[in-house]
Protein backbone atom coordinates (compact mmCIF):
# COMPACT_ATOMS: atom_id res chain seq x y z
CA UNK A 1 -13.32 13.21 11.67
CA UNK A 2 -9.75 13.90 12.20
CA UNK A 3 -6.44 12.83 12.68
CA UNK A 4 -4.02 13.33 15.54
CA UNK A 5 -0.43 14.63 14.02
CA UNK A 6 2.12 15.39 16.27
CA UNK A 7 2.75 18.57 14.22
CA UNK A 8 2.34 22.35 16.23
CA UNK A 9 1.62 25.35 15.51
CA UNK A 10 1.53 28.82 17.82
CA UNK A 11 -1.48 29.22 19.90
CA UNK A 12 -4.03 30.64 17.75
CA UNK A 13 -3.04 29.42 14.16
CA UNK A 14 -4.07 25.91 12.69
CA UNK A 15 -1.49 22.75 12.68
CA UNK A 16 0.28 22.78 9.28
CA UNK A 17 2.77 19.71 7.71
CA UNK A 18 5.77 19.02 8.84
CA UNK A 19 7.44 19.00 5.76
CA UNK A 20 10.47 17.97 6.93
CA UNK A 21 9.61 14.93 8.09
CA UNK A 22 7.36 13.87 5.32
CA UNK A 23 10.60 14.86 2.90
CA UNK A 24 12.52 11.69 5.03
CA UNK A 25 9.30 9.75 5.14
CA UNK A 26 9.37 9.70 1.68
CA UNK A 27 13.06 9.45 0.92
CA UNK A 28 13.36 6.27 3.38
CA UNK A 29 10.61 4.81 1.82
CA UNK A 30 11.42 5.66 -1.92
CA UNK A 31 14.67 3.65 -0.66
CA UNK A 32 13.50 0.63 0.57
CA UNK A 33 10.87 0.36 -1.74
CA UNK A 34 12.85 0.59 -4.56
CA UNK A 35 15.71 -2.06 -3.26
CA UNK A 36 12.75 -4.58 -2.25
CA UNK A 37 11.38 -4.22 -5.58
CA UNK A 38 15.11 -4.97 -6.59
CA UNK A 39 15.27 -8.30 -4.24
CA UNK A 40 11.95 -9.74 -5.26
CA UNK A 41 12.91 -9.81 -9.04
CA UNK A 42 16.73 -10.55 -8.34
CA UNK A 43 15.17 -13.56 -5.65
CA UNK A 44 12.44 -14.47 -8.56
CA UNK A 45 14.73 -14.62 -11.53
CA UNK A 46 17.35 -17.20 -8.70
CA UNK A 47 14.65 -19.32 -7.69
CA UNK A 48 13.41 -19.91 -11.57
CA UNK A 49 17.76 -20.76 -12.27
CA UNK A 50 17.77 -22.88 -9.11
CA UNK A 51 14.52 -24.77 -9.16
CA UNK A 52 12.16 -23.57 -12.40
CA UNK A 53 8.19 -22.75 -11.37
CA UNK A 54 8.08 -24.60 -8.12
CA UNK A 55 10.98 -22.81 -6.68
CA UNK A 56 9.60 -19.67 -6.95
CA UNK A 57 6.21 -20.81 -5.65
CA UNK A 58 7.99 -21.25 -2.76
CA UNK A 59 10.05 -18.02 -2.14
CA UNK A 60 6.51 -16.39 -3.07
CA UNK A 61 4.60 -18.06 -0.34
CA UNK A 62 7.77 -17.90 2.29
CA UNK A 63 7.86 -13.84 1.32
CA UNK A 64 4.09 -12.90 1.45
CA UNK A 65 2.08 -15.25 3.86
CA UNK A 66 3.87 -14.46 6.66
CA UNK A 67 3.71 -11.20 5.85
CA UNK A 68 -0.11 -11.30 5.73
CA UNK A 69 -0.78 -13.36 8.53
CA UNK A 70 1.75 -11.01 10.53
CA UNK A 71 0.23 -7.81 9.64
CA UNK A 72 -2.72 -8.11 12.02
CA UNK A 73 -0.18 -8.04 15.32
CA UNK A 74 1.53 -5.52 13.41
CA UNK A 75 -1.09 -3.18 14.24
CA UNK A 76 -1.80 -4.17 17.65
CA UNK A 77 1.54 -3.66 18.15
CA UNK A 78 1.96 0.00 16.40
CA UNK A 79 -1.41 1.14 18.74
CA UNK A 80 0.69 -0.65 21.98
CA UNK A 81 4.22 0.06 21.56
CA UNK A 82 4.13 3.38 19.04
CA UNK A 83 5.34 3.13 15.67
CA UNK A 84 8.99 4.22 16.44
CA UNK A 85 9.90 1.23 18.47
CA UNK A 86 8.15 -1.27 16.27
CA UNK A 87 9.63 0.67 12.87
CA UNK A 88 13.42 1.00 14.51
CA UNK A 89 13.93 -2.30 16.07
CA UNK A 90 12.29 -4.56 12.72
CA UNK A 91 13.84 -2.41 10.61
CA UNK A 92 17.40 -3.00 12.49
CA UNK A 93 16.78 -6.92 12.30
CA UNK A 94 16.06 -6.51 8.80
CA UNK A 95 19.02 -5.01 7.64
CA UNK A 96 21.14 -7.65 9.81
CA UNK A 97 19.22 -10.23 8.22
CA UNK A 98 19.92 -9.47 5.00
CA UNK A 99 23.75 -8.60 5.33
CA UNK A 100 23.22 -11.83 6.55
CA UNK A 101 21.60 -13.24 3.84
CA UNK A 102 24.28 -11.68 1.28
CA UNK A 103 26.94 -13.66 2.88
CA UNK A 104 25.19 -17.30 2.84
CA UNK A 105 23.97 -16.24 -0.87
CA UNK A 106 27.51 -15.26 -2.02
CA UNK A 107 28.96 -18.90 -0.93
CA UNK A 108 25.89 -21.41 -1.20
CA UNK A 109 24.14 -22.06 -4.38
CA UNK A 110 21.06 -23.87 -3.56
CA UNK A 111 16.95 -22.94 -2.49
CA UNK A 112 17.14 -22.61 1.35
CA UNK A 113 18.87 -19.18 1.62
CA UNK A 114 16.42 -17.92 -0.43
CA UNK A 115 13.23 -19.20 1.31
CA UNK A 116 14.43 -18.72 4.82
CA UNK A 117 15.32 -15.00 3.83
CA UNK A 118 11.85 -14.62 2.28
CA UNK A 119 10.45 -16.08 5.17
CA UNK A 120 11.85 -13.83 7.89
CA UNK A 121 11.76 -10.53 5.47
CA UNK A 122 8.17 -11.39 4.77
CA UNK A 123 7.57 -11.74 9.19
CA UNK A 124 9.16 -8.36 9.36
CA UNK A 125 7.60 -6.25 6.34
CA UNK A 126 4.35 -7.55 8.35
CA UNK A 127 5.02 -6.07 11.40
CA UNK A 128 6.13 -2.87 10.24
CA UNK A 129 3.49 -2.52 7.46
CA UNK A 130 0.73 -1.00 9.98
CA UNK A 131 3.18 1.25 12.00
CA UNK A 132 4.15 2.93 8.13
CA UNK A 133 1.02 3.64 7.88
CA UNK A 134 -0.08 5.42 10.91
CA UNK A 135 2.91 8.33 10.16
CA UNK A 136 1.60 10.32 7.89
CA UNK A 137 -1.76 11.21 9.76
CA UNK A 138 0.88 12.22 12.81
CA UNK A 139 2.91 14.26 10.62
CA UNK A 140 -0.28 16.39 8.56
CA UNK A 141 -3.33 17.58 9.96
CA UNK A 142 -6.30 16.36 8.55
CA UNK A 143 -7.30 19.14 5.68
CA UNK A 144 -3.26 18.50 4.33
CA UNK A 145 -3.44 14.75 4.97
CA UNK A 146 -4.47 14.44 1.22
CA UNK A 147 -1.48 16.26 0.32
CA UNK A 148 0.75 14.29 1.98
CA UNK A 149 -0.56 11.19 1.13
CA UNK A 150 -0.56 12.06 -2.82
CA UNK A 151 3.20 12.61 -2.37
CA UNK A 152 3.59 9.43 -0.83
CA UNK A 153 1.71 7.67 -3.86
CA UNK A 154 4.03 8.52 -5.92
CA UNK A 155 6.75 7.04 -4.03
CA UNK A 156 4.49 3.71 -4.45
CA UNK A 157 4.21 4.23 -7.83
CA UNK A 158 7.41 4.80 -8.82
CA UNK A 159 9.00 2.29 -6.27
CA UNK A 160 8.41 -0.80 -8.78
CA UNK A 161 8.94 1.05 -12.46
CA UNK A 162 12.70 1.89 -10.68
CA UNK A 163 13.34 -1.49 -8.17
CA UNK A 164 12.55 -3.99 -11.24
CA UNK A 165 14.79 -3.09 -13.75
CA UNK A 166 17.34 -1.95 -11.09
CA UNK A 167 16.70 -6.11 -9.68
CA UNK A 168 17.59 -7.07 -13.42
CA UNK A 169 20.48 -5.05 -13.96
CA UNK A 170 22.08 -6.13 -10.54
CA UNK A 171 21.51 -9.85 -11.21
CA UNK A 172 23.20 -9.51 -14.48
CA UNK A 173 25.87 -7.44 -13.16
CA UNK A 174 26.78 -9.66 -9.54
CA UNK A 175 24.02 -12.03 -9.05
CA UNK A 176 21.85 -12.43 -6.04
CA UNK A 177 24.06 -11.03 -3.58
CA UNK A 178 24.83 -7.55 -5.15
CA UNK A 179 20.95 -7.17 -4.91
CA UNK A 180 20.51 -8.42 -1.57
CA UNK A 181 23.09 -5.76 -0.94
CA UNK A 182 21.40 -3.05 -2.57
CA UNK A 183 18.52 -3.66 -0.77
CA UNK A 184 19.73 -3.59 2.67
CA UNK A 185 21.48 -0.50 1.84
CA UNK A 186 18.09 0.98 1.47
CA UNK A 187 16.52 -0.15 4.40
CA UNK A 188 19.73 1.27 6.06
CA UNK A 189 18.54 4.41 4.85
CA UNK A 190 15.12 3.76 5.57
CA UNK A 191 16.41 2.94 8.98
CA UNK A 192 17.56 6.20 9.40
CA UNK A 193 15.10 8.53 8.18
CA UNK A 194 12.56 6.07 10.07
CA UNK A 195 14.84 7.83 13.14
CA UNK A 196 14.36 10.86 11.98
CA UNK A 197 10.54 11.33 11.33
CA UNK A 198 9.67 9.28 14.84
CA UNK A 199 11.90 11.51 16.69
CA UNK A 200 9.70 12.66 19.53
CA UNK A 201 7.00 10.26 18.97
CA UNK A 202 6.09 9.14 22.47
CA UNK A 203 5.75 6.06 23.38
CA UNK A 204 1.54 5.11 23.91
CA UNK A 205 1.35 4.91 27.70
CA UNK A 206 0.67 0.57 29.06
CA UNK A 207 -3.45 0.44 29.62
CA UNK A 208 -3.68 -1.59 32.98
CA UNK A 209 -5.64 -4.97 32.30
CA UNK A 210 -5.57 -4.13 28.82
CA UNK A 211 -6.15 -7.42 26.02
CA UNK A 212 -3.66 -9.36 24.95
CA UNK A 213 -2.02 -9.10 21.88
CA UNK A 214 -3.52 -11.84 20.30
CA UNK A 215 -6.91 -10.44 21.12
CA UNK A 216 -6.01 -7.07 20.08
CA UNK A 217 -4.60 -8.61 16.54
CA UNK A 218 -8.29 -8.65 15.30
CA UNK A 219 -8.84 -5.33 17.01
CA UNK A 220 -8.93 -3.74 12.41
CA UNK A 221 -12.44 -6.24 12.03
CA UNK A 222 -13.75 -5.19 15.16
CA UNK A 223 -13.27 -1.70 14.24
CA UNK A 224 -15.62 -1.91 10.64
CA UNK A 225 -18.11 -3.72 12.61
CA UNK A 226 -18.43 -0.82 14.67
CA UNK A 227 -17.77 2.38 12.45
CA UNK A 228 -19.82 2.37 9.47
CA UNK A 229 -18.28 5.29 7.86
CA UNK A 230 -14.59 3.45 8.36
CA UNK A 231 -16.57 0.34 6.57
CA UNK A 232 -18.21 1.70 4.01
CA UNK A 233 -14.28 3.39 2.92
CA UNK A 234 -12.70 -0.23 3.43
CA UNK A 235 -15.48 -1.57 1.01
CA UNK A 236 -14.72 1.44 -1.76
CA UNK A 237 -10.97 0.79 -1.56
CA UNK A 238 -11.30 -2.97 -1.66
CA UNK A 239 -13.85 -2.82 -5.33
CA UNK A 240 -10.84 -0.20 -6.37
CA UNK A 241 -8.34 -2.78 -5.67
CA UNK A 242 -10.00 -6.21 -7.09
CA UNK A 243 -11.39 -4.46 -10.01
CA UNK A 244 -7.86 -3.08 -11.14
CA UNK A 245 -5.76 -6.25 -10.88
CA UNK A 246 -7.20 -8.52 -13.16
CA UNK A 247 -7.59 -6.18 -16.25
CA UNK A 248 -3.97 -4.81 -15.97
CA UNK A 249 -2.33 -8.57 -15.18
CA UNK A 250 -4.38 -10.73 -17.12
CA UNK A 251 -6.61 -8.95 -19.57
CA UNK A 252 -4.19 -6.74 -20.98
CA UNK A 253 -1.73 -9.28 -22.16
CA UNK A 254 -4.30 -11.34 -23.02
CA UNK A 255 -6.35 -9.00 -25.66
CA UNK A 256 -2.90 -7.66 -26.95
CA UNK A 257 -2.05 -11.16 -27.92
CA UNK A 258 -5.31 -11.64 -29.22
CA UNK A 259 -5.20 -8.43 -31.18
CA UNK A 260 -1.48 -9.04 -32.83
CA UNK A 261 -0.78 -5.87 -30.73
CA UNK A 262 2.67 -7.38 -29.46
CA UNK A 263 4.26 -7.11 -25.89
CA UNK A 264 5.41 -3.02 -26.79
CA UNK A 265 1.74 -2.27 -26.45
CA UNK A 266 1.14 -3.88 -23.18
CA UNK A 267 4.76 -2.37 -22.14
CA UNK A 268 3.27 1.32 -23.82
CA UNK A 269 -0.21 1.46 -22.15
CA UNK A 270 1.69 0.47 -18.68
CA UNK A 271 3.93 3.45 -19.02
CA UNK A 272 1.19 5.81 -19.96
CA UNK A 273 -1.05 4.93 -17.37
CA UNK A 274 1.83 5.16 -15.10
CA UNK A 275 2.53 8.49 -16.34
CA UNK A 276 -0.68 10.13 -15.92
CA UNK A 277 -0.88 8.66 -12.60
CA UNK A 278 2.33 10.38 -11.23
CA UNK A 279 1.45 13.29 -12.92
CA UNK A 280 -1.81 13.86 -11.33
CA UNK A 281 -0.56 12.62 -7.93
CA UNK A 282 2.14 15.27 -8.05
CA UNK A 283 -1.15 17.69 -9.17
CA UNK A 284 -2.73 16.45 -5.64
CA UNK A 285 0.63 16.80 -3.22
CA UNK A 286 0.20 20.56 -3.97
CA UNK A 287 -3.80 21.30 -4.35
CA UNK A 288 -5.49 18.38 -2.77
CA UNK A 289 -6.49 20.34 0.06
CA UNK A 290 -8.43 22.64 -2.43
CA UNK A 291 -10.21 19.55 -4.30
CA UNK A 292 -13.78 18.98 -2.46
CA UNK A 293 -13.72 15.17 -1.64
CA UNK A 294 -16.73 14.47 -3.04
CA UNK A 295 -15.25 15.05 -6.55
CA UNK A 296 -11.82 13.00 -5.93
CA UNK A 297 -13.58 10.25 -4.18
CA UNK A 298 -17.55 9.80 -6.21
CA UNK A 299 -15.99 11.88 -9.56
CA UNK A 300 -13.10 10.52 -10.31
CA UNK A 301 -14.18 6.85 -9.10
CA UNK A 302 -17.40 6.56 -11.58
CA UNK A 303 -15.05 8.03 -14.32
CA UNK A 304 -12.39 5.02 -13.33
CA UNK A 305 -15.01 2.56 -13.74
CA UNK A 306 -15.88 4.59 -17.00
CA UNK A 307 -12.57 4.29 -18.23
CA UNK A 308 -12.33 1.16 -17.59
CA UNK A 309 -15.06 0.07 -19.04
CA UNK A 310 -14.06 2.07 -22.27
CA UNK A 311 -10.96 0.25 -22.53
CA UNK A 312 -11.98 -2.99 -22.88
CA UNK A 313 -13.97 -1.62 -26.14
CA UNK A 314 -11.73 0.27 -27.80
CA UNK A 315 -10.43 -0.84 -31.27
CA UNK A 316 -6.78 0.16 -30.92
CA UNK A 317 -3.95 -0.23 -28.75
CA UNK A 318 -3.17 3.78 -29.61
CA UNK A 319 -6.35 4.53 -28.17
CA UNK A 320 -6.41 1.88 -25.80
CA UNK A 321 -3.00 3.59 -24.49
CA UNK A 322 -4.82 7.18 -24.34
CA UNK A 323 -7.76 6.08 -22.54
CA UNK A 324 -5.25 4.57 -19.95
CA UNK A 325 -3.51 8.10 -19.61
CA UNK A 326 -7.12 9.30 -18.82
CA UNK A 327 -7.47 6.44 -16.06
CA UNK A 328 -4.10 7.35 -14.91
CA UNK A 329 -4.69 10.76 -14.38
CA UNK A 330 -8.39 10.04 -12.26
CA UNK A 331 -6.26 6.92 -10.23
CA UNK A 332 -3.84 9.40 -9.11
CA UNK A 333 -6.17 11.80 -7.35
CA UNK A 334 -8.97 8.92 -6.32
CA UNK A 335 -6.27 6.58 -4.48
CA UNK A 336 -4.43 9.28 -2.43
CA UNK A 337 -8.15 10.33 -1.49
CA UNK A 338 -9.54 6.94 -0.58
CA UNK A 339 -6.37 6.17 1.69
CA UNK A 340 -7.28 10.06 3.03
CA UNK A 341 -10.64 9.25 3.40
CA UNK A 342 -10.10 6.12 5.24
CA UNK A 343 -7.24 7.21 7.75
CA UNK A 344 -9.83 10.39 8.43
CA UNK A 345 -12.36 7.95 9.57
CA UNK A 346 -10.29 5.69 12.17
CA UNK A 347 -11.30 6.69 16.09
CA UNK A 348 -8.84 8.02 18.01
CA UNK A 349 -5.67 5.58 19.12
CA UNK A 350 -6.49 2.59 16.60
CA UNK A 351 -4.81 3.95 13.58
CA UNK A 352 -2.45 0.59 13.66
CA UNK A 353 -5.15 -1.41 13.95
CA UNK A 354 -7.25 0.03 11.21
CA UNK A 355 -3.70 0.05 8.68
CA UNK A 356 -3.31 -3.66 9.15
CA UNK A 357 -6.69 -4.20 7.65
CA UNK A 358 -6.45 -1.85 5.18
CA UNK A 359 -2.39 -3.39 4.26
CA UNK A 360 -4.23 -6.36 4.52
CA UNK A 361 -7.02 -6.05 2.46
CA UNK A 362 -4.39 -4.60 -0.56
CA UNK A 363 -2.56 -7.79 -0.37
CA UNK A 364 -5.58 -10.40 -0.41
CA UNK A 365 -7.21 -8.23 -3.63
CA UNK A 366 -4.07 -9.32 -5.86
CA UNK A 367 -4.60 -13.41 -5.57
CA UNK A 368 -8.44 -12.78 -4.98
CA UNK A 369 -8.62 -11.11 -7.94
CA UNK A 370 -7.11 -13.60 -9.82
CA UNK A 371 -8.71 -16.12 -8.62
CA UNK A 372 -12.18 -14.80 -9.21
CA UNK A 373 -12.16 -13.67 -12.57
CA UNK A 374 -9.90 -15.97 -14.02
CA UNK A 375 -12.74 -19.11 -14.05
CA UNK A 376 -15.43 -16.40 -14.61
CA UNK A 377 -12.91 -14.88 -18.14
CA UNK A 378 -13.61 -18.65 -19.37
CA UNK A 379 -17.26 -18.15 -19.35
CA UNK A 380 -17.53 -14.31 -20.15
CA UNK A 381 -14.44 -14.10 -22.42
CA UNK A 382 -11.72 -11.49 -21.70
CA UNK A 383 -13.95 -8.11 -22.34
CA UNK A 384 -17.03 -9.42 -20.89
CA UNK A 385 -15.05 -10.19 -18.06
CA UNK A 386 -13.16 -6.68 -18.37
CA UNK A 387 -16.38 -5.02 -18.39
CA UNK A 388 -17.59 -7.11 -15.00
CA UNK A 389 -14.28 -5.26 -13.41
CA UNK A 390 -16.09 -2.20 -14.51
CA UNK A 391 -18.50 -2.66 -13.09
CA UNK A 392 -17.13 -4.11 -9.96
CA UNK A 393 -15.35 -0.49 -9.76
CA UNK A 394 -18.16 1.55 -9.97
CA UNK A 395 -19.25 -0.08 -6.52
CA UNK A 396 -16.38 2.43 -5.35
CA UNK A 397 -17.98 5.52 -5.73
CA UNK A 398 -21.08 4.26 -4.72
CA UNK A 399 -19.21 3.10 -0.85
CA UNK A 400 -17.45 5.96 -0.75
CA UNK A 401 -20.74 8.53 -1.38
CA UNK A 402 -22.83 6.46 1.17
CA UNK A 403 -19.57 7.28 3.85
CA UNK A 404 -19.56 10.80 3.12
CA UNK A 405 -23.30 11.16 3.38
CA UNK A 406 -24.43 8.28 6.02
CA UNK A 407 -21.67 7.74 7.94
CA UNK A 408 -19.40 11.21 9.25
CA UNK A 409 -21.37 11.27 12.41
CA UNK A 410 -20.83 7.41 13.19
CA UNK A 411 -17.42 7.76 14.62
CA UNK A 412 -16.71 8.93 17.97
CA UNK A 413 -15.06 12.34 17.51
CA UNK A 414 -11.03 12.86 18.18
CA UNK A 415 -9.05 15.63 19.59
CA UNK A 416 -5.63 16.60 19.28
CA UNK A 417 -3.18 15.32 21.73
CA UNK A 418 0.64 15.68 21.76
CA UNK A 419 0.76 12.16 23.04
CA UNK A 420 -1.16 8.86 22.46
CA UNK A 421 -2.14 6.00 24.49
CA UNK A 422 -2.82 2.03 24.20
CA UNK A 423 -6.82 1.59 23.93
CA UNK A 424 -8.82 0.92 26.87
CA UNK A 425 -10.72 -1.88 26.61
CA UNK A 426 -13.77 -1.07 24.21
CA UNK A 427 -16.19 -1.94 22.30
CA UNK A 428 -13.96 -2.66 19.48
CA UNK A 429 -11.04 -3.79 22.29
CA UNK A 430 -12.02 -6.77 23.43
């Protein structure tokens, strides 16, 4: 299975990265990450001055169901419009909306700024979500995709440990609007590069009598139904994702309050994790071409779910922060590789489509997570309950071995094409 990226190469040699527009891929998004990260605390830390707990509640539901709800036309409309229309018109609106929202926020003091900001920044972050995510398979060809996509990890990854404290500081320093400030001076940027690396993208030709939109919203569901190897790498991202969450937001508070370990050691085994992490994502933007994808998808997944496992047992939150450096370093290769692995597997023109899912299925594992193994932690206790993540990530490796092995011939084959075009009505375009 491959990708189609726009990048070229002469006649007779193989397609190679377009560095150059990865470089403002990344830099856009390291950008409006960061100041989003910056708005949510600065909007969080506002909402708890103006109203306590149910005030944020709702700037938290204004921000991220619209977002989810809005992520499925998202990628019908990436597949229908191409990703540079969708990514520089939202993207535009955003920035005017919060400029926008700086001035109503400098000179009114109560909750509706904030909600109806969070509402309409959640509605766009939706729609642009999916048409993010089909760039980098454009931009690298399929044996550099992992490359590229480790890279772009760490812009993830670093995006929150640099937006949060950069929200607190500009709270403290001007209040809500400074941050609402800084952050739509980084989707400026964002705006720009966004410019930049869609330069030249064409825009997907209209297919005559083609679905609706609405129809073509649920086109991501249709598509696992039909691909088994695209399902069976949904399934080993979506254990990865549930099985994390609860351990590192719950658990690990929880058993360093129960241990006398303080806040410093949930604050230390955070950073080291983090750390080995970045440091083994950097590893895979240079050799993850050279890494067979058996070992960064079925290796490093069972020795997640090992690690995992290990630190629920361990007697001491010095260890307890090693083993997470260990974890670190195995999430940092297997999560570039599982986004690699599923972006490989998507058929030909329905890489919006398949993104929304995917973007979807990363937002639903936070509150599902929580919700699952929070009743089940008053019956298990918090390691028992660790250990069911565990094992709950072990299911990973298992998904992702059955795709490599039962599924690469279940996808109809791509080719390269310097352009693409909407779907035609299909069995997974209805």
């Amino acid at each position: 299975m491959g990708t189609t990226p726009t990048t070229s190469a002469p006649a007779g040699k193989d397609p190679v990265v377009d560095w150059r527009r990865v470089s403002s891929l990344v830099i856009g998004q390291a950008a409006v990450q960061a100041g989003s990260f910056a708005l949510l605390i600065a909007m969080s830390w506002t909402a708890v001055q103006l109203g306590g707990r149910e005030a944020v509640t709702y700037v938290t539901l204004s921000a991220t169901l619209p977002r989810a709800l809005l992520l499925l036309f998202g990628g019908a409309l990436a597949d229908a419009l191409g990703p540079r229309a969708v990514l520089l018109r939202a993207t535009s609106v955003r920035v005017l909306v919060l400029a926008a929202g700086t001035a109503v926020t400098a000179t009114t003091h109560s909750l509706w700024p904030l909600i109806a900001v969070a509402l309409v920044d959640g509605v766009l972050l939706g729609l642009t979500g999916p048409a993010s995510g089909v760039l980098l398979p454009r931009l690298a060809p399929q044996d550099q995709l992992g490359r590229a996509n480790s890279l772009f990890s760490m812009v993830l990854r670093l995006a929150p440990i640099a937006g949060s404290p950069l929200g607190a500081w500009l709270v403290v320093v001007g209040g809500l609007p400074v941050a609402m400030t800084a952050a739509a001076v980084g989707c400026a940027v964002w705006l720009a590069c966004a410019a930049h690396v869609t330069h030249g993208m064409p825009r997907p030709e209209r297919a005559p009598q083609g679905p609706s939109l609405l129809r073509r919203s649920g086109d991501g569901f249709r598509l696992l139904a039909a691909h088994p190897r695209l399902r069976w790498m949904f399934v080993a991202c979506f254990c990865m994702d549930l099985a994390f969450l609860w351990p590192a937001e719950v658990a690990l508070p929880l058993r360093a309050a129960d241990e006398g370990w303080g806040v410093g050691a949930v604050a230390m085994v955070l950073s080291v994790f983090g750390a080995g992490a970045l440091a083994s994502a950097a590893l895979g933007a240079a050799l993850a071409h050279r890494i067979p994808a058996h070992t960064k998808l079925v290796v490093t997944g069972a020795g997640l779910a090992a690690g995992m496992a290990a630190m629920a047992l361990v007697p001491s939150a010095v260890v307890l922060a090693g083993t997470a450096g260990v974890v670190g370093l195995l999430s940092g290769l297997n999560g570039p590789a599982l986004v690699t692995a599923y972006q490989q597997a998507v058929p030909e023109g329905r890489m919006g489509a398949a993104m929304s899912t995917f973007a979807l299925s990363g937002i639903g594992a936070a509150p599902l997570s929580l919700a699952v193994f929070t009743p089940v932690s008053l019956y298990l206790g918090v390691t028992g309950t660790w250990l069911l993540c565990a094992g709950l990530a072990l299911l990973s490796p298992v998904a992702a071995s059955v795709a490599l092995h039962g599924g690469a011939a279940t996808a109809a084959p791509r080719v390269d094409a310097p352009a693409r075009t909407a779907p035609e009505p299909t069995a997974t375009s209805v």
